[in-house]
PDB file of N, CA and C in Angstrom:
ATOM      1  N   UNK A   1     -12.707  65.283 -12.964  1.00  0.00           N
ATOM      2  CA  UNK A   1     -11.660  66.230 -13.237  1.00  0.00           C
ATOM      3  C   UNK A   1     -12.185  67.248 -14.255  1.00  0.00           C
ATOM      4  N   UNK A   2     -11.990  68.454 -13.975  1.00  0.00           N
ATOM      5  CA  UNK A   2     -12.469  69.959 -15.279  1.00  0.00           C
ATOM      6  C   UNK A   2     -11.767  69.549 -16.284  1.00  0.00           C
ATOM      7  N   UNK A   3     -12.464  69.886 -17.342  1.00  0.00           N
ATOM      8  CA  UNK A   3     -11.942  70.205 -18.577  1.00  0.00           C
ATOM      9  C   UNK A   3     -11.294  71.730 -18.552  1.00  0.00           C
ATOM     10  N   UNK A   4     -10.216  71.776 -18.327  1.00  0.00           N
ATOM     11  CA  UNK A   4      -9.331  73.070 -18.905  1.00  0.00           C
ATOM     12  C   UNK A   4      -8.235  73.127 -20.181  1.00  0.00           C
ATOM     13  N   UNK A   5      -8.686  73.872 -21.050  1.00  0.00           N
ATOM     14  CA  UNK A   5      -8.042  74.687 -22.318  1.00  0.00           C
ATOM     15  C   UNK A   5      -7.931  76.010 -22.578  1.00  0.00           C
ATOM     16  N   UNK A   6      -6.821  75.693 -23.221  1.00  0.00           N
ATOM     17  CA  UNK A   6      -6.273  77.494 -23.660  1.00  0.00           C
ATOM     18  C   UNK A   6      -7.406  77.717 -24.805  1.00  0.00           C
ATOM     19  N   UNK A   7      -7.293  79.161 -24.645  1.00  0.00           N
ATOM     20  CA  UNK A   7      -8.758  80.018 -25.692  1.00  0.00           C
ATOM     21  C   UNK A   7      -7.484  79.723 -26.873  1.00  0.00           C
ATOM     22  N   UNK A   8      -6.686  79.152 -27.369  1.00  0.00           N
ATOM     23  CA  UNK A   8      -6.602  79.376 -28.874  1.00  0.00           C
ATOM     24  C   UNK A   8      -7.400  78.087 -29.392  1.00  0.00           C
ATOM     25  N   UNK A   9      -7.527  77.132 -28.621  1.00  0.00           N
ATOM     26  CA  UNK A   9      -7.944  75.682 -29.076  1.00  0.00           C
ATOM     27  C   UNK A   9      -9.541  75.833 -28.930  1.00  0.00           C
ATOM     28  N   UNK A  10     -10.281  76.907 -28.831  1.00  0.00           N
ATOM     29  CA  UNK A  10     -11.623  77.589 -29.312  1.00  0.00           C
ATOM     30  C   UNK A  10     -11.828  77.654 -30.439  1.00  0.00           C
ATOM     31  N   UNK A  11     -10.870  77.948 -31.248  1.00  0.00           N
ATOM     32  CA  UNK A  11     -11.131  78.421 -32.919  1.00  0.00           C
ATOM     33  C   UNK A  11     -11.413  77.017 -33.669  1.00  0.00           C
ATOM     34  N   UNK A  12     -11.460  75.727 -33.084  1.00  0.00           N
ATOM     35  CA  UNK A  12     -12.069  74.878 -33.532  1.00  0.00           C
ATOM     36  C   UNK A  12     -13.644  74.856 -33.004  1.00  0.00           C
ATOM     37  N   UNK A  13     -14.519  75.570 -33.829  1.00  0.00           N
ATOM     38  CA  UNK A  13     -15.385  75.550 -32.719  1.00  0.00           C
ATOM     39  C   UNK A  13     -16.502  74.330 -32.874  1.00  0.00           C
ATOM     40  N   UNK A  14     -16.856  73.394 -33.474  1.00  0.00           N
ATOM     41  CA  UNK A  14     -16.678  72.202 -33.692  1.00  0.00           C
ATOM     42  C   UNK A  14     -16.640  71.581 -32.441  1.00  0.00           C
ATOM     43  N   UNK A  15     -15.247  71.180 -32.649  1.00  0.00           N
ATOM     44  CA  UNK A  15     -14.391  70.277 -31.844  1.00  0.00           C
ATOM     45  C   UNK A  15     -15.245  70.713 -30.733  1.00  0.00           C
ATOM     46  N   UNK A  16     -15.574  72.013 -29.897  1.00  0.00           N
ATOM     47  CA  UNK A  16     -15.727  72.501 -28.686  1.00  0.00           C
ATOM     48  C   UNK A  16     -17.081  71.394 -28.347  1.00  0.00           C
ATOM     49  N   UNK A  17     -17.796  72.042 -29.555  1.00  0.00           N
ATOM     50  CA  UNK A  17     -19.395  71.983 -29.246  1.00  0.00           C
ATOM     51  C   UNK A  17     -19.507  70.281 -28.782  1.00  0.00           C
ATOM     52  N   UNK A  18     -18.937  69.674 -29.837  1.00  0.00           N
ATOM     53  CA  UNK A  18     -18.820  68.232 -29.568  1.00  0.00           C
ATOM     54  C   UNK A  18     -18.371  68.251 -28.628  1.00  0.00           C
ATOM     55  N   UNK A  19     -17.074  68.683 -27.770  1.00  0.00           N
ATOM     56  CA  UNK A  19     -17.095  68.192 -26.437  1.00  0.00           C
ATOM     57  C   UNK A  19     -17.451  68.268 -25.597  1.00  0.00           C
ATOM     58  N   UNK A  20     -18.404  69.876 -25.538  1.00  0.00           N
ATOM     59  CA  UNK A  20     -19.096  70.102 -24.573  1.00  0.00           C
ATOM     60  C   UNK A  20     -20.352  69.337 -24.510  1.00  0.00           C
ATOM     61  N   UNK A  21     -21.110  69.088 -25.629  1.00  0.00           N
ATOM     62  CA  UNK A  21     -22.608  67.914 -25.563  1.00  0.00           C
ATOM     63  C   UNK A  21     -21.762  66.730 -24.918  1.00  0.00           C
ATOM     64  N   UNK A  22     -21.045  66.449 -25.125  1.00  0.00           N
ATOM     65  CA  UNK A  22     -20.023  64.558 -24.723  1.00  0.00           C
ATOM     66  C   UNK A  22     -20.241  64.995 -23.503  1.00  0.00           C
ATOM     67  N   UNK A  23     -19.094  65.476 -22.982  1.00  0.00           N
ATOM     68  CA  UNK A  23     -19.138  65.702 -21.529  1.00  0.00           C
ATOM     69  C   UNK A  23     -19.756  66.341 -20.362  1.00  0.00           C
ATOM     70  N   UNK A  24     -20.895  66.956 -21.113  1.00  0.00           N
ATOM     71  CA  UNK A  24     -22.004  67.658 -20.024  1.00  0.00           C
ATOM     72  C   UNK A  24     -21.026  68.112 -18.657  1.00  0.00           C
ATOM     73  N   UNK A  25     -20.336  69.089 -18.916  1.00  0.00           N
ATOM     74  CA  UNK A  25     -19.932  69.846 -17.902  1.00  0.00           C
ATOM     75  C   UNK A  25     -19.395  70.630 -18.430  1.00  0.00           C
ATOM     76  N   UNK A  26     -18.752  71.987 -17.451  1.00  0.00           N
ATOM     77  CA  UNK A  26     -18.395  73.211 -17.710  1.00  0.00           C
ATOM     78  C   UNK A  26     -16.794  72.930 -18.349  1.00  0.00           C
ATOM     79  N   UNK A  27     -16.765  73.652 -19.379  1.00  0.00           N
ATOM     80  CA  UNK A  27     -15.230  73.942 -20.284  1.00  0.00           C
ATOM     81  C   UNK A  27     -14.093  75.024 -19.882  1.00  0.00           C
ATOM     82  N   UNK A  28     -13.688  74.918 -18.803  1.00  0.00           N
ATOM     83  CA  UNK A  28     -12.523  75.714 -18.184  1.00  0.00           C
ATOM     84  C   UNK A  28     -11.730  76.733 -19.355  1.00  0.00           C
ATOM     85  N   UNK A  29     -11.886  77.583 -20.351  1.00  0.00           N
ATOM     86  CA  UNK A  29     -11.055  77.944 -20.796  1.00  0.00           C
ATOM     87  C   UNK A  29      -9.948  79.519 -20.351  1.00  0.00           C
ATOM     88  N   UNK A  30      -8.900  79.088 -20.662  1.00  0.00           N
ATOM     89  CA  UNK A  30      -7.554  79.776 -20.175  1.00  0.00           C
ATOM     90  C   UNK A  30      -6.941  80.871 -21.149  1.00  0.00           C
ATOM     91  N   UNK A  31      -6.881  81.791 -20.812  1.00  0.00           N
ATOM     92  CA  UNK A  31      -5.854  83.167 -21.398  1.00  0.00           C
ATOM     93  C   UNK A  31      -4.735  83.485 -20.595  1.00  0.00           C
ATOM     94  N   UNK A  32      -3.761  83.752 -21.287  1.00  0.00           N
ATOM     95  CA  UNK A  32      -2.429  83.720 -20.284  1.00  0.00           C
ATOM     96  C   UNK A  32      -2.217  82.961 -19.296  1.00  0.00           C
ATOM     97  N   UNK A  33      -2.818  81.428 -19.101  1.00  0.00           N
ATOM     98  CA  UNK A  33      -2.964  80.866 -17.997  1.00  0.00           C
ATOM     99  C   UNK A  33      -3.618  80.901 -16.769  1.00  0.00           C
ATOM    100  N   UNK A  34      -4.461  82.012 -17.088  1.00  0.00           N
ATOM    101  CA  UNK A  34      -5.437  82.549 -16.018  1.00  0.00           C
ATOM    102  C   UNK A  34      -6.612  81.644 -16.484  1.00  0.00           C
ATOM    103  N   UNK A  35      -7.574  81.897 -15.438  1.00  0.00           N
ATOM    104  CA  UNK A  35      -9.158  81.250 -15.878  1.00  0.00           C
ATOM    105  C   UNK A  35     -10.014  82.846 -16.518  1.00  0.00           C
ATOM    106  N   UNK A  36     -10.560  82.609 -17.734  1.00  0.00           N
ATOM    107  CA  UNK A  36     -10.930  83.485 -18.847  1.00  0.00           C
ATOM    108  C   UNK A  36     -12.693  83.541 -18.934  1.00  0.00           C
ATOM    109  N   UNK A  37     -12.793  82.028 -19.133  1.00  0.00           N
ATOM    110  CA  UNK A  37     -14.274  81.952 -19.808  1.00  0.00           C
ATOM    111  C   UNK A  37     -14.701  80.203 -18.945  1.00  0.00           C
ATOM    112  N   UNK A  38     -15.708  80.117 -19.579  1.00  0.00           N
ATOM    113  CA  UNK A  38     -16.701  79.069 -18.882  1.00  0.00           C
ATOM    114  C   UNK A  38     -17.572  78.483 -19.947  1.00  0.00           C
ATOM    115  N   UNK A  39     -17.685  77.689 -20.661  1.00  0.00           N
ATOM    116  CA  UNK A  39     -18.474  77.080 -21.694  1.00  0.00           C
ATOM    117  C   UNK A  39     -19.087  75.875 -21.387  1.00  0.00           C
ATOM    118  N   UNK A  40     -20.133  75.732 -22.194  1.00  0.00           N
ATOM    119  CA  UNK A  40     -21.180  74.338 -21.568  1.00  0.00           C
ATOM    120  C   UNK A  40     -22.041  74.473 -22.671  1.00  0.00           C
ATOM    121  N   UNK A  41     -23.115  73.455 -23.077  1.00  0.00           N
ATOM    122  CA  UNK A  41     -23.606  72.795 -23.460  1.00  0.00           C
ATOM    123  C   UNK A  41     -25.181  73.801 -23.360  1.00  0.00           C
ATOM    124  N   UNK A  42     -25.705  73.935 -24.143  1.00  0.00           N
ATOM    125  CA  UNK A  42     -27.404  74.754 -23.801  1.00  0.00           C
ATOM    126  C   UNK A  42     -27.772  73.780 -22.834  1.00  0.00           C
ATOM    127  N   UNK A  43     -28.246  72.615 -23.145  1.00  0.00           N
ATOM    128  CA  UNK A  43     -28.594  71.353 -22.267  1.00  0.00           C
ATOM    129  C   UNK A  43     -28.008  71.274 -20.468  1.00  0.00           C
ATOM    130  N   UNK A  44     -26.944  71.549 -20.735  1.00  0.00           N
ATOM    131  CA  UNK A  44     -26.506  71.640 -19.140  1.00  0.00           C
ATOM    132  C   UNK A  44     -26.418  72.773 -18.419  1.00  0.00           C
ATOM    133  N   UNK A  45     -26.636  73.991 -19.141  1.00  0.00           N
ATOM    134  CA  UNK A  45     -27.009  75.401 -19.085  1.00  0.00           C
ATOM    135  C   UNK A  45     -27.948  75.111 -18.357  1.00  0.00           C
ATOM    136  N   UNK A  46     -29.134  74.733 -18.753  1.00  0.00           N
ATOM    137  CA  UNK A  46     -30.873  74.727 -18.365  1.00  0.00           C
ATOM    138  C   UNK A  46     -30.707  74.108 -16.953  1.00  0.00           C
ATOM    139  N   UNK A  47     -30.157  72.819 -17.457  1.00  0.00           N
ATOM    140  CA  UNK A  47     -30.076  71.966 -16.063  1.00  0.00           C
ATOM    141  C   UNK A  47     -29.465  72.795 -14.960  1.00  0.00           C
ATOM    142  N   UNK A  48     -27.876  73.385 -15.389  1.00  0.00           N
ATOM    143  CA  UNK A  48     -27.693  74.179 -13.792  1.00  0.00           C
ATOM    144  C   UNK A  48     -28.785  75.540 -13.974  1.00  0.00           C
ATOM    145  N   UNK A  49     -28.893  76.231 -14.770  1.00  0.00           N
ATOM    146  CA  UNK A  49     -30.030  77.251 -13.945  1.00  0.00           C
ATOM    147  C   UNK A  49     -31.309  76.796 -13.536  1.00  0.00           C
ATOM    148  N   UNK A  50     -31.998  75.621 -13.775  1.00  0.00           N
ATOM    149  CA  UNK A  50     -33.262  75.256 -12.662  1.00  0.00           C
ATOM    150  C   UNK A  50     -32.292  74.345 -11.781  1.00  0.00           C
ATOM    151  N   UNK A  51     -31.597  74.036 -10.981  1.00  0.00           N
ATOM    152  CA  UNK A  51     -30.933  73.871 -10.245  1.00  0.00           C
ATOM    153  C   UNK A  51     -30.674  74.914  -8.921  1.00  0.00           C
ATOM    154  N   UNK A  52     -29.990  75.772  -9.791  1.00  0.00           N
ATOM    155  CA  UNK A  52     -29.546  77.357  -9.185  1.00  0.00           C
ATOM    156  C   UNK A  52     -31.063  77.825  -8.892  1.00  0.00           C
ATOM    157  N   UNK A  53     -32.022  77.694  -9.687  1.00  0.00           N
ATOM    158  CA  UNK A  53     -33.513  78.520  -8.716  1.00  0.00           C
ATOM    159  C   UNK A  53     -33.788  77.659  -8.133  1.00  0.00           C
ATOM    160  N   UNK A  54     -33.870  76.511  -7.728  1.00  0.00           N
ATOM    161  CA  UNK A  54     -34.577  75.540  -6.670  1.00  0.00           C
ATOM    162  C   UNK A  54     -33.401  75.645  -5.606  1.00  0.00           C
ATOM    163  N   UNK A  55     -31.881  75.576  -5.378  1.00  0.00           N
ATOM    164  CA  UNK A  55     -31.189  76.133  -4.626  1.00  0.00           C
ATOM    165  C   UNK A  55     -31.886  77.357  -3.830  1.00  0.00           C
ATOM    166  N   UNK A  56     -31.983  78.785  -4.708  1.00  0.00           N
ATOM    167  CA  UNK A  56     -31.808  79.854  -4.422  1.00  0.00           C
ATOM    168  C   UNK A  56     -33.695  79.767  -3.902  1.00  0.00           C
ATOM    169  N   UNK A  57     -34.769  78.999  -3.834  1.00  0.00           N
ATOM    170  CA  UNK A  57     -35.883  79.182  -3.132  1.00  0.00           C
ATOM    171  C   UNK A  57     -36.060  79.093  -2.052  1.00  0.00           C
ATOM    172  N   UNK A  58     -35.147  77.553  -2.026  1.00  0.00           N
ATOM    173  CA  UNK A  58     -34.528  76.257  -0.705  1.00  0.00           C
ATOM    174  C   UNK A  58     -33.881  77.680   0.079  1.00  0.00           C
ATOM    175  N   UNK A  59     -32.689  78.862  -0.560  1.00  0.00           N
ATOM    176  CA  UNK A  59     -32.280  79.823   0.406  1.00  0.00           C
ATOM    177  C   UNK A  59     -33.085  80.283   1.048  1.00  0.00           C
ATOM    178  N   UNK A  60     -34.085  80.810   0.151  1.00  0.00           N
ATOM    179  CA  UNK A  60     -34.916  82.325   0.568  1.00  0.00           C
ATOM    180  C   UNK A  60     -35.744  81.774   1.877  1.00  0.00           C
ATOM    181  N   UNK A  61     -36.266  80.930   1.542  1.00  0.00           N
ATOM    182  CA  UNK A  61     -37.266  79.811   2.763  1.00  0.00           C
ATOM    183  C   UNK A  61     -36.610  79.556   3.791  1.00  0.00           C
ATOM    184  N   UNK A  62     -35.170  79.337   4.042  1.00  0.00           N
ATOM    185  CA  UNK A  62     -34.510  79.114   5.142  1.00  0.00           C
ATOM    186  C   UNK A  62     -34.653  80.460   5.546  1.00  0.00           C
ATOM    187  N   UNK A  63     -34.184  81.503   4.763  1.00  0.00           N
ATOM    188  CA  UNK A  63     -33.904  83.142   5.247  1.00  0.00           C
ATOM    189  C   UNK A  63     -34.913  83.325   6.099  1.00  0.00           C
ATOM    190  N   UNK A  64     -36.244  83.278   5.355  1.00  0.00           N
ATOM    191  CA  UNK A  64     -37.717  83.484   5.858  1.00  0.00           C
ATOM    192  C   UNK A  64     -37.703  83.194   7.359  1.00  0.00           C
ATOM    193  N   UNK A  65     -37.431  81.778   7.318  1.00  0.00           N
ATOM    194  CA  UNK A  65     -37.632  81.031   8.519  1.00  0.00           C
ATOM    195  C   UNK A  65     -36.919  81.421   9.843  1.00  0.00           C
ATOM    196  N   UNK A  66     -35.630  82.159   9.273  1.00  0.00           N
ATOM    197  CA  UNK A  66     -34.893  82.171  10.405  1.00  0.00           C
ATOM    198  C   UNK A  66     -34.990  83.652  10.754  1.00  0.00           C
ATOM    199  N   UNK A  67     -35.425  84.514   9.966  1.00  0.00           N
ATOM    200  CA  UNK A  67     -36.209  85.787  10.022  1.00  0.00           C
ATOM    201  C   UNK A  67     -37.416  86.204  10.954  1.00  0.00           C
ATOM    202  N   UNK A  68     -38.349  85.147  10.589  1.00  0.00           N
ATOM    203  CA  UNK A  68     -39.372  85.267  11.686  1.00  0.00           C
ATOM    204  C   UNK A  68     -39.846  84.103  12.521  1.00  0.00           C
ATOM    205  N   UNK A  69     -39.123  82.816  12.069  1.00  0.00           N
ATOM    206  CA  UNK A  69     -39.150  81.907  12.859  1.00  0.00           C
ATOM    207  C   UNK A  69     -40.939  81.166  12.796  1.00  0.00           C
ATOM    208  N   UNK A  70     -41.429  81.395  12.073  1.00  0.00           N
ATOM    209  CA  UNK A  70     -43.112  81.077  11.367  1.00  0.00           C
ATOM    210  C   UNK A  70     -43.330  79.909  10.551  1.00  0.00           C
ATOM    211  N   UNK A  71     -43.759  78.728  10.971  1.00  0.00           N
ATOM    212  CA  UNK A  71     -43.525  77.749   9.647  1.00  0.00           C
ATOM    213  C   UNK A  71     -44.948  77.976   9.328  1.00  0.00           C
ATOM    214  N   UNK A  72     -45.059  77.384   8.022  1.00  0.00           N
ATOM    215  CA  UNK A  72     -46.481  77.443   7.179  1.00  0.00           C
ATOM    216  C   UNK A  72     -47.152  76.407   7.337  1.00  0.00           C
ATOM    217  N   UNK A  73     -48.500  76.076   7.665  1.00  0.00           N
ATOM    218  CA  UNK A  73     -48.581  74.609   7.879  1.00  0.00           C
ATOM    219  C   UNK A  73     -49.124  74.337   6.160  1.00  0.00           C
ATOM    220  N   UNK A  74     -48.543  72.928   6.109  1.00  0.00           N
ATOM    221  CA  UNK A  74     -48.331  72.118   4.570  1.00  0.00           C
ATOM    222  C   UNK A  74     -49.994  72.117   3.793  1.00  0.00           C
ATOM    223  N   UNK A  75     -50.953  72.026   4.482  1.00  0.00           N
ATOM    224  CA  UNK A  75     -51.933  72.243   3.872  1.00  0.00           C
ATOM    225  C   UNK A  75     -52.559  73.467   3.251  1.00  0.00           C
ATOM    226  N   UNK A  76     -52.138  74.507   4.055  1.00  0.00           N
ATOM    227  CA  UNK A  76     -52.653  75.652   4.100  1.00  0.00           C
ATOM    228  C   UNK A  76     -51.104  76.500   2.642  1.00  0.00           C
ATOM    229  N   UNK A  77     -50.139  76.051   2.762  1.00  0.00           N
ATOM    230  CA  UNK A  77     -49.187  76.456   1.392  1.00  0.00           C
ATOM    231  C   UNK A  77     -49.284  75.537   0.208  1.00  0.00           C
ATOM    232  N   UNK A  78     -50.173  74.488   0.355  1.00  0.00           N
ATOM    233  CA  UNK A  78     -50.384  73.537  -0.735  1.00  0.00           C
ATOM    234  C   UNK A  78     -51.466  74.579  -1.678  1.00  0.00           C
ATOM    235  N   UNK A  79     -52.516  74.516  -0.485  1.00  0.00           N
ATOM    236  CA  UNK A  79     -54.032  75.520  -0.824  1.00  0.00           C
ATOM    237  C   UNK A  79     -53.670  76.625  -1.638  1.00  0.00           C
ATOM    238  N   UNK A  80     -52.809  77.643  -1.076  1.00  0.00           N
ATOM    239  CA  UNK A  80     -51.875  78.626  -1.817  1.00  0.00           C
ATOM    240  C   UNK A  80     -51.746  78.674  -2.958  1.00  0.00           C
ATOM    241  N   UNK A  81     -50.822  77.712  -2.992  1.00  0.00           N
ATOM    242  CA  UNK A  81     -50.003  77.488  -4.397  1.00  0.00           C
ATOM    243  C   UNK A  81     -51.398  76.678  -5.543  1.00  0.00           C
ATOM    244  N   UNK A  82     -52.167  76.374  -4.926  1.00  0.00           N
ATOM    245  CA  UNK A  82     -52.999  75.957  -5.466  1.00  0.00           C
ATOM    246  C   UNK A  82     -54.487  77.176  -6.145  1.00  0.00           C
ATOM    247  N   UNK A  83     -54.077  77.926  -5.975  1.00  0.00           N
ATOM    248  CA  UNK A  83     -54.964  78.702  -5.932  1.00  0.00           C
ATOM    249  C   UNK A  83     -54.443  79.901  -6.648  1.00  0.00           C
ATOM    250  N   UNK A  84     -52.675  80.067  -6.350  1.00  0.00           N
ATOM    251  CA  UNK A  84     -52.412  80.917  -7.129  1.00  0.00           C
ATOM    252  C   UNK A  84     -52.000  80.019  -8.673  1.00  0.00           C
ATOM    253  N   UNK A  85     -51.631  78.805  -9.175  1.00  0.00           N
ATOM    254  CA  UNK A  85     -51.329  78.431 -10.337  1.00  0.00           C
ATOM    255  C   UNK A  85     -52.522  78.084 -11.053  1.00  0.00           C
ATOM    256  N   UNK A  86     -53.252  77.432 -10.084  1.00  0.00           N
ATOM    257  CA  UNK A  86     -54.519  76.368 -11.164  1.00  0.00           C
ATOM    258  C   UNK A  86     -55.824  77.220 -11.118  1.00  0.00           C
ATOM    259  N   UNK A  87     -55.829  78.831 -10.208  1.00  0.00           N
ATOM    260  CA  UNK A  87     -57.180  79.096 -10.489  1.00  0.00           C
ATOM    261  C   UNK A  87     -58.104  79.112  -9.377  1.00  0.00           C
TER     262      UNK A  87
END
């Protein structure tokens, strides 16, 4: 279940930080009862954005694929990647 709170119960900001490290997930907060803001943890920050780029590679590679329909053979993109990181 989300954590949702009204932005006045922010001004403890404390209280927040602690709950956001506790509960490692996103902090729903509310203005006029609307959805306002989004708070989290640096720690679970990191985690969803290398998440979100290994998602968004997993996209591009499908795109690729279904673009020109070409697979790479596994040795020959190992070699690659091998050649462009280590040298």
């Amino acid at each position: 279940m989300p954590t949702i709170m009204p932005i006045r119960d922010m001004r403890n900001t404390s209280a927040l930080s602690e709950l956001a490290h506790k509960k490692q997930e996103p902090i729903f907060i509310t203005k006029n009862g609307y959805s306002d803001l989004v708070v989290m943890s640096a720690e679970y920050f990191e985690r969803f954005a290398r998440e979100n780029r290994i998602d968004q590679a997993i996209f591009e590679a499908e795109q690729e694929f279904a673009e020109t329909g070409e697979a790479v053979d596994a040795e020959v993109a190992f070699s690659e990647l091998e050649k462009k990181y280590f040298g």
